[in-house]
N, C-alpha and C. Protein backbone atom coordinates (compact mmCIF):
# COMPACT_ATOMS: atom_id res chain seq x y z
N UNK A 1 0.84 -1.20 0.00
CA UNK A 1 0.00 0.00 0.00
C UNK A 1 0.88 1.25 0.00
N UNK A 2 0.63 2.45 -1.17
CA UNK A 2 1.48 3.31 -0.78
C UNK A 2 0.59 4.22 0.07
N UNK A 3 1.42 4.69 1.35
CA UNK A 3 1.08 5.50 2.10
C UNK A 3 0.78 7.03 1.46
N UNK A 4 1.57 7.34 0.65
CA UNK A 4 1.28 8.49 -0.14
C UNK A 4 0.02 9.00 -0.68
N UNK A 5 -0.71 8.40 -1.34
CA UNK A 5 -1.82 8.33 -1.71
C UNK A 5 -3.03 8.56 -0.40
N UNK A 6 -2.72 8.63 1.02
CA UNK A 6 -3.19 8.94 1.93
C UNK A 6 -2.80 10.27 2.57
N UNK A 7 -2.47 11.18 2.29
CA UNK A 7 -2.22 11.89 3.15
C UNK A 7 -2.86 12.50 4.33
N UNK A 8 -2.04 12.95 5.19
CA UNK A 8 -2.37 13.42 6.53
C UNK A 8 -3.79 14.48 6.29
N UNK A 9 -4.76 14.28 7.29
CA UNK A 9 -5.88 15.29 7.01
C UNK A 9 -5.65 16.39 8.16
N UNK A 10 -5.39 17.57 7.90
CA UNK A 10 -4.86 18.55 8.86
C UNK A 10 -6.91 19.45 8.84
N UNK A 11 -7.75 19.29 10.15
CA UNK A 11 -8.73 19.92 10.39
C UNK A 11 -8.45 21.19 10.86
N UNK A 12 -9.38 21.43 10.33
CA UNK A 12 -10.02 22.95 10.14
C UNK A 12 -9.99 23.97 11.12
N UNK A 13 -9.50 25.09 11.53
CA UNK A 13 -9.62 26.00 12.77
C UNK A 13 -10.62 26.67 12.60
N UNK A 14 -11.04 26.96 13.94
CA UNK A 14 -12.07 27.65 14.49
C UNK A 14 -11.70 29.09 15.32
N UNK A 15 -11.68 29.86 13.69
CA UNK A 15 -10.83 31.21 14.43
C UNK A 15 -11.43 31.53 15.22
N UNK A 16 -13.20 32.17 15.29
CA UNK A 16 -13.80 32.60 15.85
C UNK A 16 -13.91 32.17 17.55
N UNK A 17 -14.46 30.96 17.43
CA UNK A 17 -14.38 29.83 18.92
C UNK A 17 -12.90 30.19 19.39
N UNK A 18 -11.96 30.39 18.92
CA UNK A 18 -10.42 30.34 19.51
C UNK A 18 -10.39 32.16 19.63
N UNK A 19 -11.03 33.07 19.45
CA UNK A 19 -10.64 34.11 19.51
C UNK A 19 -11.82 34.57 20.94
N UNK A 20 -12.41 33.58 20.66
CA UNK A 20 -13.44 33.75 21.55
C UNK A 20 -13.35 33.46 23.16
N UNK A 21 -12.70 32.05 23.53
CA UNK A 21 -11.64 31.31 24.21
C UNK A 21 -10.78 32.24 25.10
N UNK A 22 -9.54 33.07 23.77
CA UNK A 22 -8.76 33.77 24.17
C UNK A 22 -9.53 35.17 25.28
N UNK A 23 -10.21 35.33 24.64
CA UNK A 23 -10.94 36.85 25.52
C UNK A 23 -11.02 36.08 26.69
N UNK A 24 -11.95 35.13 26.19
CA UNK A 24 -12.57 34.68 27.81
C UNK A 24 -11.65 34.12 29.13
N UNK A 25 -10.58 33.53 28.62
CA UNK A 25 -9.52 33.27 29.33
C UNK A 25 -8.67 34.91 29.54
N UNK A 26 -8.58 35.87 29.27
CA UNK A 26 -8.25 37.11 29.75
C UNK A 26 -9.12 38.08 30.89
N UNK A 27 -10.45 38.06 30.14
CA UNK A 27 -11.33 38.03 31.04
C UNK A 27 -11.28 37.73 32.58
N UNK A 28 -10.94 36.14 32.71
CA UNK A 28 -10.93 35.26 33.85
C UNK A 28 -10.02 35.54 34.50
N UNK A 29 -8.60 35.81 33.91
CA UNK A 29 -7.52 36.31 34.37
C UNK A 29 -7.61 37.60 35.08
N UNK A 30 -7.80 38.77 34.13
CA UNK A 30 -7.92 40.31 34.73
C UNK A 30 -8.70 40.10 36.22
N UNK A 31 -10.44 39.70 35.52
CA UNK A 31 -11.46 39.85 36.87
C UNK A 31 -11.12 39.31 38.14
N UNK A 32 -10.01 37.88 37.89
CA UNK A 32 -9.05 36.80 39.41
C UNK A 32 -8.66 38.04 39.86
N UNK A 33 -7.81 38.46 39.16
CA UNK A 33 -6.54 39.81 39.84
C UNK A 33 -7.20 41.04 40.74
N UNK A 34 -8.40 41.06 40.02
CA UNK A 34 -8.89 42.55 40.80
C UNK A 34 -9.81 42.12 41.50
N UNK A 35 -10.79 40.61 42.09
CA UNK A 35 -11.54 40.23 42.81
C UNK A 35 -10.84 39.77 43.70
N UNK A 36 -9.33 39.52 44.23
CA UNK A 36 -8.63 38.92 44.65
C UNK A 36 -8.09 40.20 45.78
N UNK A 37 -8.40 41.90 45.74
CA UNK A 37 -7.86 43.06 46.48
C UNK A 37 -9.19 43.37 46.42
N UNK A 38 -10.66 43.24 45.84
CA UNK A 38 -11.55 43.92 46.59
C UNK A 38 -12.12 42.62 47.24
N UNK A 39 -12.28 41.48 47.15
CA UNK A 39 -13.55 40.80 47.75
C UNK A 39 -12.75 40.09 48.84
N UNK A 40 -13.20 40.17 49.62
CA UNK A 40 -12.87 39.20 51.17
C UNK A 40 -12.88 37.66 50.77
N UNK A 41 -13.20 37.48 50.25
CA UNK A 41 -13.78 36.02 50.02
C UNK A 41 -12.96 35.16 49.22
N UNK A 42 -12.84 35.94 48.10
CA UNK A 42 -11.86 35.57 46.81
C UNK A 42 -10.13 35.60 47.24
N UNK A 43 -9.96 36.66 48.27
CA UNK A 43 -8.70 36.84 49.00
C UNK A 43 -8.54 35.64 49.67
N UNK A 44 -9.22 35.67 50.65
CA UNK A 44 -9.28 34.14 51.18
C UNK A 44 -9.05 33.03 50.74
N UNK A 45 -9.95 32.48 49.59
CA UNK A 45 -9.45 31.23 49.20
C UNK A 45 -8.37 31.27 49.00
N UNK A 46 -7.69 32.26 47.33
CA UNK A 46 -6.10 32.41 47.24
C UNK A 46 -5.08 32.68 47.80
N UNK A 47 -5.81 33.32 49.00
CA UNK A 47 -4.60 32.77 50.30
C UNK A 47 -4.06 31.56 50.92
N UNK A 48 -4.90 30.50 50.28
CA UNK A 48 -4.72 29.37 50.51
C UNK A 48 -3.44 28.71 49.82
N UNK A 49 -3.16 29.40 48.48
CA UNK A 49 -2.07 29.16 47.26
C UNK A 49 -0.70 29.05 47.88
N UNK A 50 0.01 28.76 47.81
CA UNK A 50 1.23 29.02 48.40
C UNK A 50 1.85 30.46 47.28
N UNK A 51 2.73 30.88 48.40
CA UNK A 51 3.61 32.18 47.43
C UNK A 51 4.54 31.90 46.16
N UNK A 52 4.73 32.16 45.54
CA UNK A 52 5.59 32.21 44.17
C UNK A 52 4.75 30.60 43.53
N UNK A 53 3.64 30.90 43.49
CA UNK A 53 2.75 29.93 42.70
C UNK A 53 2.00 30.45 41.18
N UNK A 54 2.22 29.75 40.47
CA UNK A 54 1.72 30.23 39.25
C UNK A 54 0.50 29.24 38.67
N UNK A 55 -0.30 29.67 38.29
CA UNK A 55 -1.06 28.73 37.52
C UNK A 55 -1.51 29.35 36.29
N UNK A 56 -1.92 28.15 35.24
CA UNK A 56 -2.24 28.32 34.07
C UNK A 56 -3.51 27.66 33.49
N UNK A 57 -4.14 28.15 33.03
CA UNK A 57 -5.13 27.65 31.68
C UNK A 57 -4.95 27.61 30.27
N UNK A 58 -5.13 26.54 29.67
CA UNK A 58 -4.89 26.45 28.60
C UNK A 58 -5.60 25.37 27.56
N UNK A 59 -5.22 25.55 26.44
CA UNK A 59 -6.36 24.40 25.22
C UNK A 59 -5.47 23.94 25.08
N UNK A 60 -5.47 22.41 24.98
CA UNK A 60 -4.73 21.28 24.45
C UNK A 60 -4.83 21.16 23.20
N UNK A 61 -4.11 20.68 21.97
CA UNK A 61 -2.60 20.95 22.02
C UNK A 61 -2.23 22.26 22.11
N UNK A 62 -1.08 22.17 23.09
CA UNK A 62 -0.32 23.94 22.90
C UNK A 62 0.16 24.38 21.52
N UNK A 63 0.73 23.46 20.86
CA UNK A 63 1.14 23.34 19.74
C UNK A 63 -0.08 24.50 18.62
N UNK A 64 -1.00 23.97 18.40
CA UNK A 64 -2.16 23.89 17.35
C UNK A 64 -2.72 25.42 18.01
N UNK A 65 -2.44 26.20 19.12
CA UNK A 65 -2.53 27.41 19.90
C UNK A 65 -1.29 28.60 19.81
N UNK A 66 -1.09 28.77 18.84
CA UNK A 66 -0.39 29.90 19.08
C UNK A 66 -0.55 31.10 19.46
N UNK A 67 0.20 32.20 19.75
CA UNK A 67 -0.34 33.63 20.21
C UNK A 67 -0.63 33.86 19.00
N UNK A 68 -2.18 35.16 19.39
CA UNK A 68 -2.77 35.72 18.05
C UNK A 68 -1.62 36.25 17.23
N UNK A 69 -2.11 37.04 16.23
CA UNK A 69 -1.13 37.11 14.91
C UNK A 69 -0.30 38.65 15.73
N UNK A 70 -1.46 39.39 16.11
CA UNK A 70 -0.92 40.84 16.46
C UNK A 70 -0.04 40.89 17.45
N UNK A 71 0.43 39.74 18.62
CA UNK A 71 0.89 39.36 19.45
C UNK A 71 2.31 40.06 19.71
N UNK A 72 3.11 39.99 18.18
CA UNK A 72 4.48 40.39 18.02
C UNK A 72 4.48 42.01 18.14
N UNK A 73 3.21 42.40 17.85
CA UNK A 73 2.83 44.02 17.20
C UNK A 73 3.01 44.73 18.51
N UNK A 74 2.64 44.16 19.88
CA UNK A 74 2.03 44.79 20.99
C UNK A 74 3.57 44.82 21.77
N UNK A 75 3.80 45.88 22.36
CA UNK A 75 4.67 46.44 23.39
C UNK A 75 4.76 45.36 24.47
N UNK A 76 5.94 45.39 25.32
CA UNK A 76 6.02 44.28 25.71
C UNK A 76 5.46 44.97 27.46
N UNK A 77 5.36 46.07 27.62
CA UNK A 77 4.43 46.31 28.94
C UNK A 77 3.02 46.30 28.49
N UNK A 78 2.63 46.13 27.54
CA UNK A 78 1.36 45.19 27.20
C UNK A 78 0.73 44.23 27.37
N UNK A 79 1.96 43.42 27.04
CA UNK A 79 1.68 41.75 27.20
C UNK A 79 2.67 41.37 28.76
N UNK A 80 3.31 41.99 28.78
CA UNK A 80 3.90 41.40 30.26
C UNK A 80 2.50 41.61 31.37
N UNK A 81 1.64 42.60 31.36
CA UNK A 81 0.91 42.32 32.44
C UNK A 81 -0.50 42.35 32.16
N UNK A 82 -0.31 41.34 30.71
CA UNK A 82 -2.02 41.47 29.63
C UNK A 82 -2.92 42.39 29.92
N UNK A 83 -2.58 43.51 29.19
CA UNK A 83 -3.53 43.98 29.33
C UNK A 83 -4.22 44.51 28.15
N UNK A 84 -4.55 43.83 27.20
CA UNK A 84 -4.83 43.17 25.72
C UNK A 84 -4.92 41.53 25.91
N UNK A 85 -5.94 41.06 25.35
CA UNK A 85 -5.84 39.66 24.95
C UNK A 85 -5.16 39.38 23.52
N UNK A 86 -4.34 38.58 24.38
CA UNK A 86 -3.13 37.91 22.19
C UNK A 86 -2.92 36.36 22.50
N UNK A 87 -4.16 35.84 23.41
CA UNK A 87 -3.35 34.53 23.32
C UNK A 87 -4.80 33.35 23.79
N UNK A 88 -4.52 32.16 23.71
CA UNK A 88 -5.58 30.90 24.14
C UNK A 88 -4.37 30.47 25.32
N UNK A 89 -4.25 31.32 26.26
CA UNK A 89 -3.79 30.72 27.50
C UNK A 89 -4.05 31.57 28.66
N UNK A 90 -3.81 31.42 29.86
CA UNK A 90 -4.51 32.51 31.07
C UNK A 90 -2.98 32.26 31.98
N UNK A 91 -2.47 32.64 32.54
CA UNK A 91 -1.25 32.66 33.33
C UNK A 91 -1.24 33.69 34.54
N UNK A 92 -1.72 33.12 35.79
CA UNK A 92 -2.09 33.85 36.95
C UNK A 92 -1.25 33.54 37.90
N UNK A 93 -0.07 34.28 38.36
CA UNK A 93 0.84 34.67 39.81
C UNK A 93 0.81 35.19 41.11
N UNK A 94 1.32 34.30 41.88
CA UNK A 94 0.87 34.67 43.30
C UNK A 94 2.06 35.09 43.70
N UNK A 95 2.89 36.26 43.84
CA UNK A 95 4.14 36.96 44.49
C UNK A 95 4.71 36.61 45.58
N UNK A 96 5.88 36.39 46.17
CA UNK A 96 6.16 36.23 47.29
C UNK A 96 5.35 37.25 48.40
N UNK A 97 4.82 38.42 48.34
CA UNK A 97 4.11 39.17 49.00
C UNK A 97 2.26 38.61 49.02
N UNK A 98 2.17 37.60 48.33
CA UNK A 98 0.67 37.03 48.17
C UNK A 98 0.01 38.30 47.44
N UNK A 99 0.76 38.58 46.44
CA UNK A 99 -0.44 39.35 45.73
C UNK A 99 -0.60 38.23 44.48
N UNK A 100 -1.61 38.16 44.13
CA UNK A 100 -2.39 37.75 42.71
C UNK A 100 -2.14 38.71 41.27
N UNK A 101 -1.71 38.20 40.51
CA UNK A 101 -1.42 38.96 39.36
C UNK A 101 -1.50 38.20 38.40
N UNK A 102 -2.28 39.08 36.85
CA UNK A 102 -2.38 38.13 35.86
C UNK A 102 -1.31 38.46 35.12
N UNK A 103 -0.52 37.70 34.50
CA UNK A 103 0.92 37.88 33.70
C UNK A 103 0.78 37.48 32.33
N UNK A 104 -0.99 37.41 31.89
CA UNK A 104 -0.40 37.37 30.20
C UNK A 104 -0.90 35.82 29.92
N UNK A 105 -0.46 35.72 28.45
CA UNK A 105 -0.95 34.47 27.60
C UNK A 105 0.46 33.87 27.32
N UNK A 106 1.79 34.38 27.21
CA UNK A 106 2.79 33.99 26.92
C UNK A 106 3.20 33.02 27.39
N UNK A 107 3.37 31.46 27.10
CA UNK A 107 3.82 30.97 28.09
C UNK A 107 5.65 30.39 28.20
N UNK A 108 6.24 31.39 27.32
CA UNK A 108 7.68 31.71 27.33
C UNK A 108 8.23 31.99 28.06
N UNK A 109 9.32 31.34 29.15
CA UNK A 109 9.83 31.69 30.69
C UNK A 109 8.39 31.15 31.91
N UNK A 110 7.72 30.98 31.66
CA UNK A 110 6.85 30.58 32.61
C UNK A 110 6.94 29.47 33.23
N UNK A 111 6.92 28.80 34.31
CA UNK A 111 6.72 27.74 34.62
C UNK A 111 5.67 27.34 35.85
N UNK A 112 4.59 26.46 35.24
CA UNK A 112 3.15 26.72 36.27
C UNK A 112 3.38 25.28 37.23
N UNK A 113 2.99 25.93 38.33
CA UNK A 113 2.94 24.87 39.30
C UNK A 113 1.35 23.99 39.48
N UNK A 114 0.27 24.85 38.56
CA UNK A 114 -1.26 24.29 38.38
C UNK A 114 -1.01 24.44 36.97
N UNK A 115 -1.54 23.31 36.13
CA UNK A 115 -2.29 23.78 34.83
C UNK A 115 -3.43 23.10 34.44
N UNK A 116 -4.63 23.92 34.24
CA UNK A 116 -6.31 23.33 34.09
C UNK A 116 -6.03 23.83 32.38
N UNK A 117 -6.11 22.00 32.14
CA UNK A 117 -5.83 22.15 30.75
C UNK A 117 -7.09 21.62 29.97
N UNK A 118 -7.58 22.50 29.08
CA UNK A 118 -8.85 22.00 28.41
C UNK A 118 -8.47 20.95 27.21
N UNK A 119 -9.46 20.00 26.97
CA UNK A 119 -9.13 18.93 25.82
C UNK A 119 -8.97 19.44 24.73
N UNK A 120 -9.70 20.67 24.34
CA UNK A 120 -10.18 20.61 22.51
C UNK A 120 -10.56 22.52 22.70
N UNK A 121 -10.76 22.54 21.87
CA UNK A 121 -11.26 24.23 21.66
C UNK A 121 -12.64 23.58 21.77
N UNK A 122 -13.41 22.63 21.54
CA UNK A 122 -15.23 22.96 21.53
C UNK A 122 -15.32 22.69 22.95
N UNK A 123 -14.16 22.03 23.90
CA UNK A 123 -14.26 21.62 26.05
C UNK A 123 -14.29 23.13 26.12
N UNK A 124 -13.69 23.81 25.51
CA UNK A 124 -13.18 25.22 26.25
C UNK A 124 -14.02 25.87 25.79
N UNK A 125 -14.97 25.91 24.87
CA UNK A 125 -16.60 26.74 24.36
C UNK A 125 -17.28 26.39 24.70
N UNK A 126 -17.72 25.14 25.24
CA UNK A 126 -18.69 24.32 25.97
C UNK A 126 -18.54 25.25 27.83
N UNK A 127 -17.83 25.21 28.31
CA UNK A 127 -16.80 25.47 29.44
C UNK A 127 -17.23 27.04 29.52
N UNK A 128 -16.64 28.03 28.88
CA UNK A 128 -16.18 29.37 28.76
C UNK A 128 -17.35 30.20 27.89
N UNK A 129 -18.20 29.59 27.42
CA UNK A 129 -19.62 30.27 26.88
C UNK A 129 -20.64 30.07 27.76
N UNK A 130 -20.54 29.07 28.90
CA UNK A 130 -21.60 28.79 30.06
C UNK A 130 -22.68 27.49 29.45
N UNK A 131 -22.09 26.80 28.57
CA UNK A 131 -23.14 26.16 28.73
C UNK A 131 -22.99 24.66 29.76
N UNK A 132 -21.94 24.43 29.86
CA UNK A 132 -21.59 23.66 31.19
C UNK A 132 -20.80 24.23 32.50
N UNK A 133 -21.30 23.73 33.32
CA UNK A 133 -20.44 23.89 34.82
C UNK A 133 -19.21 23.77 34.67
N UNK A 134 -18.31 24.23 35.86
CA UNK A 134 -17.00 23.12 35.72
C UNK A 134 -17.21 22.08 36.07
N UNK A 135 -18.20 21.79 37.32
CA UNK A 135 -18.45 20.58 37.92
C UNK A 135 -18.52 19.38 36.68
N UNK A 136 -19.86 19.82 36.08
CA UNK A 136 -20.27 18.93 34.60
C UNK A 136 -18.92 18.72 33.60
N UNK A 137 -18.05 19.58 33.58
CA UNK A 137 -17.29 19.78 32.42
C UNK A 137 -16.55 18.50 32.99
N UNK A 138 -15.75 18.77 34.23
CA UNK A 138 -14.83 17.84 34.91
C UNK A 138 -15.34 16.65 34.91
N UNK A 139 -16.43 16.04 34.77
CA UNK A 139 -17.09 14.90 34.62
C UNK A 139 -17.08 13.99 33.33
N UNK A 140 -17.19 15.20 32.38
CA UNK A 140 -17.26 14.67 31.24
C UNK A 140 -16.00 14.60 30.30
N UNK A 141 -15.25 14.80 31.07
CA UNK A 141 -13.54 14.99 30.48
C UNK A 141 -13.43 16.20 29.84
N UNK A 142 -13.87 17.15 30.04
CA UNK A 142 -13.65 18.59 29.38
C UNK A 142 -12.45 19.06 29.55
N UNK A 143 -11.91 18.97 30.70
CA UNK A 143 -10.71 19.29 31.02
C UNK A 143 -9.97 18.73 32.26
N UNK A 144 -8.59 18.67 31.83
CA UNK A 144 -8.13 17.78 33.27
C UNK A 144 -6.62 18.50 33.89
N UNK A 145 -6.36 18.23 34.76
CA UNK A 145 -5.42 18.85 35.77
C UNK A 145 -4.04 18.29 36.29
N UNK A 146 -3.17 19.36 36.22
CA UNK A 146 -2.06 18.96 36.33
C UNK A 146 -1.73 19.88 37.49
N UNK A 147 -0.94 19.06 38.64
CA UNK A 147 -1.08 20.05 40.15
C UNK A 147 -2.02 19.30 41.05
N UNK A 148 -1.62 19.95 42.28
CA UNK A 148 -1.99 19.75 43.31
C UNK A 148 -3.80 19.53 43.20
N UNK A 149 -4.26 18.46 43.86
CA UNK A 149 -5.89 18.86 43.56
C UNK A 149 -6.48 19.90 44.39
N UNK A 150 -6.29 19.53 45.83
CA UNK A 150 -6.23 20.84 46.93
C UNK A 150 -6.41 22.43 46.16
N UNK A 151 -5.27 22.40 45.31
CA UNK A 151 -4.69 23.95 44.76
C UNK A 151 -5.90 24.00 43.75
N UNK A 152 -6.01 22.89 42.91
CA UNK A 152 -7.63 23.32 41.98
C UNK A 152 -8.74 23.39 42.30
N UNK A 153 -8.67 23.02 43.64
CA UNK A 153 -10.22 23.30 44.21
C UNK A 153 -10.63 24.68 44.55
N UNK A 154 -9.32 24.93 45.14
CA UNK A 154 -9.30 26.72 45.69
C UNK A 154 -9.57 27.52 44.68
N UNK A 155 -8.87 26.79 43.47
CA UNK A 155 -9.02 27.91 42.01
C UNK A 155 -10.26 27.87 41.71
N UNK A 156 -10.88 26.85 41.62
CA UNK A 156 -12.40 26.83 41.40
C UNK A 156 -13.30 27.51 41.88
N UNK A 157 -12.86 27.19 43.55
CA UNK A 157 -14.14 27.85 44.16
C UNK A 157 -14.08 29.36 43.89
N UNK A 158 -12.96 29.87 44.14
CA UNK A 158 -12.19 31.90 43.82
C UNK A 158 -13.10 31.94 42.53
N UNK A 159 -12.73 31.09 41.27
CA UNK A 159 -13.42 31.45 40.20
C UNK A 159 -14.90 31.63 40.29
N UNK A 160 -15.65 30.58 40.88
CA UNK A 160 -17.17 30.57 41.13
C UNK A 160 -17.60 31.57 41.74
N UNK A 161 -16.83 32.19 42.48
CA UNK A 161 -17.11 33.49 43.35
C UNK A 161 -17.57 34.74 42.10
N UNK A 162 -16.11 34.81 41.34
CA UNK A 162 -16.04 36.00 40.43
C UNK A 162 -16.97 35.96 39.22
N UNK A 163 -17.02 34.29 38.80
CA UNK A 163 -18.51 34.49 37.69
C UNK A 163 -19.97 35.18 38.28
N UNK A 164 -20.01 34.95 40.05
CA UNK A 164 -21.56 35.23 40.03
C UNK A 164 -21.22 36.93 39.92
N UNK A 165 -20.06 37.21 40.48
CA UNK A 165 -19.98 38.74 40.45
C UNK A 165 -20.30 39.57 39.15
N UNK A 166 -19.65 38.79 37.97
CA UNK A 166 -19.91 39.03 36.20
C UNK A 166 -20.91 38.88 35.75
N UNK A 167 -21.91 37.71 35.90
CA UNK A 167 -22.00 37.30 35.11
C UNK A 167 -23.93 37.41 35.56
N UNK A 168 -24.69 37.79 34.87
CA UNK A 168 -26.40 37.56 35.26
C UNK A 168 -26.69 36.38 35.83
N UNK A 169 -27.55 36.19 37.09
CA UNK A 169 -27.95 35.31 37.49
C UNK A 169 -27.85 33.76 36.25
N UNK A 170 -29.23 33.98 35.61
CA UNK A 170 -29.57 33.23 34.46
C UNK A 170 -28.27 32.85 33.78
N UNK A 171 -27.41 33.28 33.87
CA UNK A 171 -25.90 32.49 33.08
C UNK A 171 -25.03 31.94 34.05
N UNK A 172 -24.79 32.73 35.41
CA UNK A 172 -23.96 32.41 36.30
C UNK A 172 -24.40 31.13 37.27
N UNK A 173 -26.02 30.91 36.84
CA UNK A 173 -26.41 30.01 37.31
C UNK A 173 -26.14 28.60 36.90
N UNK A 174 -26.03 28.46 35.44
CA UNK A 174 -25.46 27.40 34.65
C UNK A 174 -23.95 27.38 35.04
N UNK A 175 -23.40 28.18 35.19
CA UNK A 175 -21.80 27.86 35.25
C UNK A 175 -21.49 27.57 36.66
N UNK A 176 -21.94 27.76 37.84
CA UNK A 176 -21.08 27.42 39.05
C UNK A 176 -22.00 26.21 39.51
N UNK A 177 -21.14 25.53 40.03
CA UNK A 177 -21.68 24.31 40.51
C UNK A 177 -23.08 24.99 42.10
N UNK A 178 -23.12 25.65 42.30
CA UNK A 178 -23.91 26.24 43.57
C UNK A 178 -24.18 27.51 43.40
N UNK A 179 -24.91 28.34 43.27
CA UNK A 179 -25.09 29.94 43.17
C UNK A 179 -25.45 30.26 44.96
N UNK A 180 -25.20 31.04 45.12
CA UNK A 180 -25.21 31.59 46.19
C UNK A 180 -27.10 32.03 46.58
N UNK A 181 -27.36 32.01 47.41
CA UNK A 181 -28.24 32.37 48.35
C UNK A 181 -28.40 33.83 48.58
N UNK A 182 -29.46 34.43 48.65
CA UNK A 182 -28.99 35.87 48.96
C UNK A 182 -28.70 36.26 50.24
N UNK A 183 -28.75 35.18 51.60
CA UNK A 183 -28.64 35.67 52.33
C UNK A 183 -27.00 35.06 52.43
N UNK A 184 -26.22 34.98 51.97
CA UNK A 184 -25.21 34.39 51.58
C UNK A 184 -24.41 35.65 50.53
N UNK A 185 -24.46 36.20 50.17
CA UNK A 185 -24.45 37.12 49.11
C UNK A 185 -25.32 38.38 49.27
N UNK A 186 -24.95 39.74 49.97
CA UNK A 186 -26.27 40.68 49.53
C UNK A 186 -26.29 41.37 48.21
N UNK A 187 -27.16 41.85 47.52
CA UNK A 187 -27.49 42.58 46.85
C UNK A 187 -26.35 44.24 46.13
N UNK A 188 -26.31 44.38 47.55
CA UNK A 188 -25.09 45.27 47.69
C UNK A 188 -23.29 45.31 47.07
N UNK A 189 -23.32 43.72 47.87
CA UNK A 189 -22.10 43.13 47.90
C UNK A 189 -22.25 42.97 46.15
N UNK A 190 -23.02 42.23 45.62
CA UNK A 190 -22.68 41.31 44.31
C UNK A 190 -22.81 42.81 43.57
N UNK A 191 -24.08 43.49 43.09
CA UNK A 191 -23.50 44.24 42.46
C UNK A 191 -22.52 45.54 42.24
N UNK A 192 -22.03 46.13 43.64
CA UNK A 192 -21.11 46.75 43.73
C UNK A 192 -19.74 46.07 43.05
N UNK A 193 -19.50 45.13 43.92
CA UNK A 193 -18.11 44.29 42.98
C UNK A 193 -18.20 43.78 41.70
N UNK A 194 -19.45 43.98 41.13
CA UNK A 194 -19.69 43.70 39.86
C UNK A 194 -19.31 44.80 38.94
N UNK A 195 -19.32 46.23 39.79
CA UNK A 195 -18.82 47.08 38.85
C UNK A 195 -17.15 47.11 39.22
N UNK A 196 -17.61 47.44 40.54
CA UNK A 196 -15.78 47.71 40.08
C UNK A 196 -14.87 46.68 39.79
N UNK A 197 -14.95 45.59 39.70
CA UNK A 197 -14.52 44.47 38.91
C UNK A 197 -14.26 44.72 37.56
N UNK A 198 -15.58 45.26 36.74
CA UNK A 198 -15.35 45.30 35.73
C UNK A 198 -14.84 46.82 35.28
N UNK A 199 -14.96 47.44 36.10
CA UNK A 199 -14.20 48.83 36.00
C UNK A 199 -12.38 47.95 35.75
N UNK A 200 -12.21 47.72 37.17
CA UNK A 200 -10.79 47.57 37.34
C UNK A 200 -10.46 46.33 36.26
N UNK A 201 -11.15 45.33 35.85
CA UNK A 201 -10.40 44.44 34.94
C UNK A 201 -10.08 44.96 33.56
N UNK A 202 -10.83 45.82 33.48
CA UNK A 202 -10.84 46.71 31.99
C UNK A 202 -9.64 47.99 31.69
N UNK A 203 -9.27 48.18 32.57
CA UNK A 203 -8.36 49.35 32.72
C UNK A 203 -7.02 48.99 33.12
N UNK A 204 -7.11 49.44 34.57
CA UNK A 204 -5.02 49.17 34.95
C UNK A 204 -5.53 48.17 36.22
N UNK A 205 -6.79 46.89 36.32
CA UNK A 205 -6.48 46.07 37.34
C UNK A 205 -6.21 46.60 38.70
């Protein structure tokens, strides 16, 4: 049989879904960083992290993910403390001082001590558009983990905190494994940090 006559079938990208991904994983990043100095709660868990801890998100293969095209274009106090999305990766630092900081999509010089790695670009649209939990996602092999489990639980729960803060009931309800109670949550609390969250993730964090 000549093998030739077969060639390799190289599938199709999904710029859109992958550009889509990328935001949303920046998104997740910025809103960690700045829910992490206003909310009591979110401080807390990631105090749990140990110091000079890094973690990452990312779509499997890294390979088949490169930084967007404009990536090279952007200043490097741009991308050193993302503040532009150029990439399908999330890279979040905990300082020897326990501050939380998002450091970008690059994952050049990095080395993560967590990485919540998604299977496919449609785990990470399934995942990152709300139509599954993490709980559900983690079930269904959406994505799997490298690191401490302890350390991904904390990331989880911090995250579940900051979607209800973002995100409308009716969506934030599909994505966290538990929505909060209002007497658990006031009125006050969620949408105040809902703005300045999105004030501060949008600007200088």
């Amino acid at each position: 049989m000549n093998i030739n006559k077969y060639p390799e079938i190289v599938p199709g990208r999904k710029f859109l879904k992958e550009f889509y991904v990328g935001i949303m994983l920046w998104v997740v990043g910025r809103a960690l960083q700045v829910a992490a100095k206003v909310d009591k709660e979110v401080k807390a868990e990631l105090a749990k992290l140990p110091n000079n801890f890094t973690l990452r998100m990312m779509v499997a293969p890294e390979k088949a993910f490169p930084l967007f095209f404009y990536a090279k274009l952007l200043p490097s106090f741009v991308t050193d403390i993302g503040l532009l999305p150029y990439g399908i990766q999330m890279f979040l630092h905990k300082d020897k001082e326990g501050n939380i900081k998002y450091i970008g999509a690059d994952p050049k010089g990095k080395k993560a001590d967590l990485s919540v790695i998604f299977t496919s670009i449609e785990a990470a649209w399934l995942v990152l558009s709300f139509q599954e939990s993490t709980a559900t996602a983690y079930m269904h092999g959406r994505f799997v983990v490298e690191g401490d489990l302890p350390h991904s639980l904390t990331f989880v729960r911090a995250l579940d905190i900051v979607e209800v803060f973002l995100l409308p009931k009716i969506i934030s309800g599909l994505a966290v494994k538990r929505y909060p109670k209002w007497s658990e949550m006031s009125l006050m609390r969620k949408f105040w940090k809902r703005i300045v969250i999105y004030i501060r993730a949008f600007t200088i964090g």
